[in-house]
N, C-alpha and C. Protein backbone atom coordinates (compact mmCIF):
# COMPACT_ATOMS: atom_id res chain seq x y z
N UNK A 1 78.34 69.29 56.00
CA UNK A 1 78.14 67.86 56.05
C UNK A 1 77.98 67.35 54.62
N UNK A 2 78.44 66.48 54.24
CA UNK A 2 78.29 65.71 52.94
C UNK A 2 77.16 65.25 52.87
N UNK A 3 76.45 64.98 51.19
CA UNK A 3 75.53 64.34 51.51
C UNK A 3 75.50 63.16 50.18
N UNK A 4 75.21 62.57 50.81
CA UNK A 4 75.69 60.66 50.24
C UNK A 4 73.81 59.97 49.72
N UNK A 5 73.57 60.25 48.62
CA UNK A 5 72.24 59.34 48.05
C UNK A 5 72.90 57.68 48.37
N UNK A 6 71.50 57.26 49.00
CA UNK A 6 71.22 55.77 49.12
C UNK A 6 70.06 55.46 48.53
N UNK A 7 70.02 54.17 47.64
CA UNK A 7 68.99 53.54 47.34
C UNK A 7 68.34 52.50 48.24
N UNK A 8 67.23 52.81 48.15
CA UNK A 8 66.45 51.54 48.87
C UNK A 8 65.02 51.24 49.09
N UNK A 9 64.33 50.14 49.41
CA UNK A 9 62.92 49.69 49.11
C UNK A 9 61.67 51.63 49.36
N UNK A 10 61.27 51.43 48.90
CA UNK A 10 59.48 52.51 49.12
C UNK A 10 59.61 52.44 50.57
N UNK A 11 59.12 50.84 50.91
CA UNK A 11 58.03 50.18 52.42
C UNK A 11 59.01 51.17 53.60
N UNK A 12 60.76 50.74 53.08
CA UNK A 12 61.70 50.72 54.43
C UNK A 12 62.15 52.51 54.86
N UNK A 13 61.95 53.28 53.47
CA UNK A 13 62.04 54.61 53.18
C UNK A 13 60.58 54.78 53.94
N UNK A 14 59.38 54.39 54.02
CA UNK A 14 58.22 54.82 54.59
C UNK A 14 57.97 54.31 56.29
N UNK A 15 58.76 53.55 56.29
CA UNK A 15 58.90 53.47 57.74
C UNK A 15 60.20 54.26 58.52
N UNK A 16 61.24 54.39 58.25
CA UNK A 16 61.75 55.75 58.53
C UNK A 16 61.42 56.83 58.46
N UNK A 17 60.61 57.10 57.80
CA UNK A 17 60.11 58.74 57.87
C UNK A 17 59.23 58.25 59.47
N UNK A 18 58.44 57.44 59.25
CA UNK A 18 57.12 57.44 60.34
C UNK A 18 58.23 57.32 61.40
N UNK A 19 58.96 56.40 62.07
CA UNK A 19 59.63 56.01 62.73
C UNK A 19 60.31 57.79 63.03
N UNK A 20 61.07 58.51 62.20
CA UNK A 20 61.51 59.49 62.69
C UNK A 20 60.65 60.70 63.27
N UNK A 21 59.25 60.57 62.72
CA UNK A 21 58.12 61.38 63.09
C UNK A 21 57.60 60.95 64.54
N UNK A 22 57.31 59.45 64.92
CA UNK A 22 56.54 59.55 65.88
C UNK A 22 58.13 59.44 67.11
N UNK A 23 59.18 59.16 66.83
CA UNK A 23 60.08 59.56 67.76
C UNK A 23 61.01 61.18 68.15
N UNK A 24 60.51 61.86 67.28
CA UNK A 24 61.20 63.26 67.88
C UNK A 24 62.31 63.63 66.77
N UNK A 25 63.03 62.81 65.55
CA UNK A 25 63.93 62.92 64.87
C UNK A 25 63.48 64.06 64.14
N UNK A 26 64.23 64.88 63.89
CA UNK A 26 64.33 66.30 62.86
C UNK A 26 64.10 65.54 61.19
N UNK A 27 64.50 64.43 60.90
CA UNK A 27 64.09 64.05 59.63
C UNK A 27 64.77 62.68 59.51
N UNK A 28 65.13 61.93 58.20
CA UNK A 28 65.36 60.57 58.01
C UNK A 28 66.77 60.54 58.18
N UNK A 29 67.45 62.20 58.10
CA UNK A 29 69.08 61.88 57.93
C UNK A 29 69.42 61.51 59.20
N UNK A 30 68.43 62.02 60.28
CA UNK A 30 69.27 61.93 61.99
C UNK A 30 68.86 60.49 61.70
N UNK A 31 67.95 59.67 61.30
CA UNK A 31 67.90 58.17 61.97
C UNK A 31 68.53 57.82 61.24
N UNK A 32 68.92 57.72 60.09
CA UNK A 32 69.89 57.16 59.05
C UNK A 32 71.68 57.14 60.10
N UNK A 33 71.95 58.74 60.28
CA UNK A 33 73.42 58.93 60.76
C UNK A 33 72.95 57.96 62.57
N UNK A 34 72.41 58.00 63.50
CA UNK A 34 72.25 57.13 64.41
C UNK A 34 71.99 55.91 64.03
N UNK A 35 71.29 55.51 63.10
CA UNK A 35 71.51 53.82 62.80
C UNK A 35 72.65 53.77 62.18
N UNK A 36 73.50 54.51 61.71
CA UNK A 36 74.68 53.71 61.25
C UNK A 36 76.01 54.16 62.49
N UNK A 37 75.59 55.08 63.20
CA UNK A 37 76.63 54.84 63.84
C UNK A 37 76.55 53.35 65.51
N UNK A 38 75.33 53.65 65.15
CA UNK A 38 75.13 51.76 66.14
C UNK A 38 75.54 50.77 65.39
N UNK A 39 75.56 50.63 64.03
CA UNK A 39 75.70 49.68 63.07
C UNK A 39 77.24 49.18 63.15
N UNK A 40 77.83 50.28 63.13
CA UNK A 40 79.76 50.61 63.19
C UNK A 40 79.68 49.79 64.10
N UNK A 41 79.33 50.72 65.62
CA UNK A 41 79.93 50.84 66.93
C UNK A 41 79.57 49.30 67.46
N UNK A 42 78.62 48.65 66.96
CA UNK A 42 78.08 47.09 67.12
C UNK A 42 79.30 46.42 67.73
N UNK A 43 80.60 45.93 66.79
CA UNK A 43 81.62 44.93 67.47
C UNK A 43 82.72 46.13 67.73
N UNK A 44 82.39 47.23 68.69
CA UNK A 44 83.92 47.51 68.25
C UNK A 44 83.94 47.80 70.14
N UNK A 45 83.33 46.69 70.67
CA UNK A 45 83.48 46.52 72.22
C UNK A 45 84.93 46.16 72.96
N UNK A 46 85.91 46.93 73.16
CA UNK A 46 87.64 46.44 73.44
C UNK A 46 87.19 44.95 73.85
N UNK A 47 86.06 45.14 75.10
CA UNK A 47 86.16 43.51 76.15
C UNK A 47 86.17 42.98 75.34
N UNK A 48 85.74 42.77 73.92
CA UNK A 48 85.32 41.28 73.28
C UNK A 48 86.69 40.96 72.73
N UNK A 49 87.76 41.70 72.23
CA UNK A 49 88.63 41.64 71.57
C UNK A 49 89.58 40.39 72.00
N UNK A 50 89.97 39.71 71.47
CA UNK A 50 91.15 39.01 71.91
C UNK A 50 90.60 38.07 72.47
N UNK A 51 89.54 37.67 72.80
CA UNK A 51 88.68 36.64 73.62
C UNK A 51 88.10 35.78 72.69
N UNK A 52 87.89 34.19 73.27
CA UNK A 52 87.16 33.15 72.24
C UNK A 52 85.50 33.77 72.66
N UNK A 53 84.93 33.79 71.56
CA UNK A 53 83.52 34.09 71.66
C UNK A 53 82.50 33.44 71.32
N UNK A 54 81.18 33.59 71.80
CA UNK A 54 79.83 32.49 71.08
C UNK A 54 79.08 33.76 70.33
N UNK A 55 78.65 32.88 69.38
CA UNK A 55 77.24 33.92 68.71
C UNK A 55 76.62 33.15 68.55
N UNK A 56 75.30 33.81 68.46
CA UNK A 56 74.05 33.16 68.29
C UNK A 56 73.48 34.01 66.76
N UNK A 57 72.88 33.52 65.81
CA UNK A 57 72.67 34.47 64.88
C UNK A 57 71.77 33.92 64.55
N UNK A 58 69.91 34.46 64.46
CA UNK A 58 68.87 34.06 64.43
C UNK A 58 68.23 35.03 62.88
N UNK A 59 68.09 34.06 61.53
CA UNK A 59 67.54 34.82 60.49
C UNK A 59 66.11 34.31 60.49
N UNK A 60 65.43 35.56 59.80
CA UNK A 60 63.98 34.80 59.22
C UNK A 60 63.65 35.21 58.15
N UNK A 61 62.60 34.73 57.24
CA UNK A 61 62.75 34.45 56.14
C UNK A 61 61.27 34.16 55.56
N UNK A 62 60.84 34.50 54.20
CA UNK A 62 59.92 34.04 53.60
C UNK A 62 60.01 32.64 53.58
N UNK A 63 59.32 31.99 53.64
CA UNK A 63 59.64 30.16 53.36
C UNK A 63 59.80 30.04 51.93
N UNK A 64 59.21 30.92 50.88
CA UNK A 64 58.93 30.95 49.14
C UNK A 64 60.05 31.45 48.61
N UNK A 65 61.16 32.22 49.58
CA UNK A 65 62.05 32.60 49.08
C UNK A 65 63.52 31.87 49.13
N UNK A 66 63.41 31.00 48.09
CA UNK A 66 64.56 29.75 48.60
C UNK A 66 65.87 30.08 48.31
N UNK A 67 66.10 32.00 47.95
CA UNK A 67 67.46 32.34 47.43
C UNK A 67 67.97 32.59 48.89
N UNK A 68 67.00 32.65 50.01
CA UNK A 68 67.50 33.00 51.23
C UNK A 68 68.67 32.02 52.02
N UNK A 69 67.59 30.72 51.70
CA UNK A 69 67.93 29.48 52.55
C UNK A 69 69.07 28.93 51.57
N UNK A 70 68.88 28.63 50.65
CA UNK A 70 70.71 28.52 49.44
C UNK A 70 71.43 28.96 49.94
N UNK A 71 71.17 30.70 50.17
CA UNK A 71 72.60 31.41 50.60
C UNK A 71 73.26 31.19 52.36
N UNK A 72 72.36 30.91 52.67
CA UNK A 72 72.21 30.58 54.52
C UNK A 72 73.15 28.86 54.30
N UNK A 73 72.95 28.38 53.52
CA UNK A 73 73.44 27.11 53.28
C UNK A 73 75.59 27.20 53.08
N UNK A 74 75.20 28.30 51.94
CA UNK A 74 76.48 28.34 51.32
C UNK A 74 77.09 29.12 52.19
N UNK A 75 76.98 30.01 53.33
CA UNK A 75 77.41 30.81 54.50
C UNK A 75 78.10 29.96 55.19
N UNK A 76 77.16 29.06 55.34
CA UNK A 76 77.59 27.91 56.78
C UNK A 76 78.77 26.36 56.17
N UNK A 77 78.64 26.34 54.53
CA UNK A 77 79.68 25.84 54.43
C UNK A 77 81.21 26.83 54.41
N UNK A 78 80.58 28.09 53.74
CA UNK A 78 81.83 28.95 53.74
C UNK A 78 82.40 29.29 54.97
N UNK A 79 81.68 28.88 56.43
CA UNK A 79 82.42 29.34 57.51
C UNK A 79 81.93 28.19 58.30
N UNK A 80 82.60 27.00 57.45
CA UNK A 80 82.21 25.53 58.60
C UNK A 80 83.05 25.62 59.72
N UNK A 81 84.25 26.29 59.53
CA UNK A 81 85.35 26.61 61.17
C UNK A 81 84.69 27.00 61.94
N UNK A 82 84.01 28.48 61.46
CA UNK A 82 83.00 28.85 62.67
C UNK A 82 82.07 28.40 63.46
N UNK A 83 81.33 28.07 61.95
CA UNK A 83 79.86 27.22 62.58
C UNK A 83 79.59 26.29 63.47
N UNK A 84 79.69 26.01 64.96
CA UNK A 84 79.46 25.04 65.66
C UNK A 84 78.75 24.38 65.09
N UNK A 85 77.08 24.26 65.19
CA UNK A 85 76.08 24.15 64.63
C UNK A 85 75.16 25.22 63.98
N UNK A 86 73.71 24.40 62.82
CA UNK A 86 73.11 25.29 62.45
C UNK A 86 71.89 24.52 62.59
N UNK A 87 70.86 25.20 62.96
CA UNK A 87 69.07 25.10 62.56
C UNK A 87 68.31 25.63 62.23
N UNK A 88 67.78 24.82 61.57
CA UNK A 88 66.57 25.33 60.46
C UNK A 88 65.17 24.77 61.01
N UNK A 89 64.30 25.74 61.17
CA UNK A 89 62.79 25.57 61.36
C UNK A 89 61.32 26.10 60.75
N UNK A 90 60.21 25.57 60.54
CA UNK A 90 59.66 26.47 60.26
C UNK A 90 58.88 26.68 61.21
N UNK A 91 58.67 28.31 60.99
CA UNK A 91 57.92 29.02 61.88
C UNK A 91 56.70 29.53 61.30
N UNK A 92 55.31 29.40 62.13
CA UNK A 92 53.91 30.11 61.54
C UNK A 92 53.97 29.38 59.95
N UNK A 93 52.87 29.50 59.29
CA UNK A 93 52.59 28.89 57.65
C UNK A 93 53.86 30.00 56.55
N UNK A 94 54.14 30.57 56.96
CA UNK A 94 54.93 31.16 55.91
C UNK A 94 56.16 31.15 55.95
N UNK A 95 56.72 30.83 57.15
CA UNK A 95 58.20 32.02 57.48
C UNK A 95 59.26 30.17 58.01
N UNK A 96 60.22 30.35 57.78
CA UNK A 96 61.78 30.06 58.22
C UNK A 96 62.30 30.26 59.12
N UNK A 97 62.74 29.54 60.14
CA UNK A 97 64.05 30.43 60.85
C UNK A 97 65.22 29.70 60.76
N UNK A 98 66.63 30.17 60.05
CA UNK A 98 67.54 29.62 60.31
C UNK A 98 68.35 30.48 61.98
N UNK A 99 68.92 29.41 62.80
CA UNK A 99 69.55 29.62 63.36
C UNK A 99 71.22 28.77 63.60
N UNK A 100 72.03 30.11 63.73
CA UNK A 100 73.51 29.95 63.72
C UNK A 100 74.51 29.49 65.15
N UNK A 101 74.87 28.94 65.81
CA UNK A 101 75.71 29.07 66.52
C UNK A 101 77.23 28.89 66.34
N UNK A 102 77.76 29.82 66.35
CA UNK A 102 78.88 30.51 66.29
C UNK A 102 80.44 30.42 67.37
N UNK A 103 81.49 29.85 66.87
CA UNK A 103 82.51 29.66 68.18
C UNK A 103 83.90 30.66 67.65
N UNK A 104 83.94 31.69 67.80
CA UNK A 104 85.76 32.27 66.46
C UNK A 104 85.12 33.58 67.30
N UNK A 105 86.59 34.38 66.49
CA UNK A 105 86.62 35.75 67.28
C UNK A 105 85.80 36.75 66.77
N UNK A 106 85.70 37.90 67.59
CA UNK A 106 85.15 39.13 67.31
C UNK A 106 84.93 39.55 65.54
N UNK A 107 86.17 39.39 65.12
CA UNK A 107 86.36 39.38 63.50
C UNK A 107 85.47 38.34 62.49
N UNK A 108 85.35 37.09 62.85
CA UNK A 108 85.08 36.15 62.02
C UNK A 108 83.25 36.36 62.68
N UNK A 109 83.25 36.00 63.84
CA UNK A 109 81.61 36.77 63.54
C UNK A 109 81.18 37.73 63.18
N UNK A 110 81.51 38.80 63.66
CA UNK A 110 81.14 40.37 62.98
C UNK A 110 80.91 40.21 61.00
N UNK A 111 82.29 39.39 60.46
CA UNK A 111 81.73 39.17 59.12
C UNK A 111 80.90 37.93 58.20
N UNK A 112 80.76 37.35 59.21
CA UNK A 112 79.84 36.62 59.42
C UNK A 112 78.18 36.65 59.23
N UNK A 113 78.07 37.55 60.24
CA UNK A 113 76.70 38.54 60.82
C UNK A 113 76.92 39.49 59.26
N UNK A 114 77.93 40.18 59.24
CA UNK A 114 77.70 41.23 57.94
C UNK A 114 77.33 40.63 57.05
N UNK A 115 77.81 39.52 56.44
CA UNK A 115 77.27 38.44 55.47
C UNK A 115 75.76 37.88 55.45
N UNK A 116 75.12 38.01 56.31
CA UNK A 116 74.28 37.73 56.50
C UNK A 116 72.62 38.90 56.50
N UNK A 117 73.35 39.60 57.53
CA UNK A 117 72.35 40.87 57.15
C UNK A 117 72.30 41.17 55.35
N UNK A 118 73.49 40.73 54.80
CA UNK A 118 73.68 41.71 53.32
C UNK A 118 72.78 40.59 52.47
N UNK A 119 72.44 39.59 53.02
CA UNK A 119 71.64 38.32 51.78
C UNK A 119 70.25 39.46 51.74
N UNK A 120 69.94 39.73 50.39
CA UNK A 120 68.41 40.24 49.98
C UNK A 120 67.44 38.79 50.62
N UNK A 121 66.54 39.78 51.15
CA UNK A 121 64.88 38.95 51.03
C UNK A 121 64.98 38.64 52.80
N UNK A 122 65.86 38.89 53.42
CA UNK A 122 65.69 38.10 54.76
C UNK A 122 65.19 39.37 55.37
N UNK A 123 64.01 38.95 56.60
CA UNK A 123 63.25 39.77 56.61
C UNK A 123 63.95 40.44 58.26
N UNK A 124 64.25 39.46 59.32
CA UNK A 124 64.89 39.81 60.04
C UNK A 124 66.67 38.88 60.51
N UNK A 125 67.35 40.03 61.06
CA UNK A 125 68.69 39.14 61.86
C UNK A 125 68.73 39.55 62.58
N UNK A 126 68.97 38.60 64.36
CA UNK A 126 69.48 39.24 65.33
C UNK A 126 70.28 38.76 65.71
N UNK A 127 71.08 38.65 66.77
CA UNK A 127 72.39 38.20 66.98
C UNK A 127 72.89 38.58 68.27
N UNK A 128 73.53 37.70 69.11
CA UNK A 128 74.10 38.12 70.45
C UNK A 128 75.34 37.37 70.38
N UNK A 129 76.21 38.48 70.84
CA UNK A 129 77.44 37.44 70.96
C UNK A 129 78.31 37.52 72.67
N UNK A 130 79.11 36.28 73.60
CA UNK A 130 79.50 36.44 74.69
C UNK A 130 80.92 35.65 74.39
N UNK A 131 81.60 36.27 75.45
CA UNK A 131 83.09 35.56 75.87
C UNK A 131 82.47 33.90 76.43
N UNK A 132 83.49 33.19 76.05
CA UNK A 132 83.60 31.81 76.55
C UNK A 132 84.86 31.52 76.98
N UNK A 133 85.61 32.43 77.85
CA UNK A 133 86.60 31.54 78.19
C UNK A 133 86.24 32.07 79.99
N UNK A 134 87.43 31.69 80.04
CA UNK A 134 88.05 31.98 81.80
C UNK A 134 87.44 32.65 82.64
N UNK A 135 87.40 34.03 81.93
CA UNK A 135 87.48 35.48 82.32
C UNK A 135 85.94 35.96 83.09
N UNK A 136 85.01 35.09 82.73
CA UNK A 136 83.78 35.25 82.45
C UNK A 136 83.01 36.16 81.47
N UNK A 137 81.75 36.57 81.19
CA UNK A 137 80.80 36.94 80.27
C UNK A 137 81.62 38.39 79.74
N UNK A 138 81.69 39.42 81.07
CA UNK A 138 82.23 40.47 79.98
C UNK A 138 83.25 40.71 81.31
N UNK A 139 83.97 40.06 81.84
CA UNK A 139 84.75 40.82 82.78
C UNK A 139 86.13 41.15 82.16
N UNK A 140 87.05 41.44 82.70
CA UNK A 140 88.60 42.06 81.67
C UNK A 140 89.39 40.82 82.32
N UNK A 141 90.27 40.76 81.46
CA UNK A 141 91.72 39.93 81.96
C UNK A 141 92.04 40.40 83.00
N UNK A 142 92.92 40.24 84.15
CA UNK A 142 93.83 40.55 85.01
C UNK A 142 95.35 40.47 83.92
């Protein structure tokens, strides 16, 4: 097996170890190689393919960290096709939430969402995405 150095925070390196300890993982490489192969396998659902789709894409955020909300800004002009709408709230005394709704295919959200997870400082992203046409939620063409 190859082995590939990654850099990254102390905190997120110290919660993988714990995370692989109190779940049964042999060490950080098994949760590392299983989180990235969920990470891949995320859009690569056939049903979604070829279908108009919705996303929902929910970030949060330091409120002090305004390189977050700039870049959340410049996202949503860079993919105004996509962007149905966007909102911004604050949540609790500290924190942000921008939220995305999303109308384009499998492709244009997936890099979308990638764009987004990749902005430094955002603390969480989640994201759901469904078919909107005919066919219903996840059923196949005829």
């Amino acid at each position: 097996m190859t082995v590939v150095s990654v850099s990254m925070p102390e905190e997120l390196l110290n919660r993988i170890d714990e995370f692989a300890e109190s779940h049964g993982y042999t060490g950080r490489s098994e949760v590392i190689r299983e989180a990235s192969r969920n990470l891949l396998g995320e859009f690569e659902d056939k049903r979604l393919e070829d279908r108009p789709l919705l996303g929902i894409v929910t970030v949060m955020f330091d409120y002090e960290t305004t390189s977050v909300e700039e870049r959340m800004i410049r996202l949503r002009h860079e993919h105004e096709n996509l962007v149905a709408s966007n909102f911004h709230s604050h949540v609790g005394p500290h924190y942000c939430m921008e939220l995305f709704v999303l109308e384009g295919s499998l492709e244009e959200i997936s890099t979308f969402v990638g764009k987004v997870r990749a902005t430094k400082d955002t603390l969480s992203v989640d994201y759901s995405v469904m078919p909107v046409d005919e066919f219903g939620p996840l059923s196949s063409p005829e």
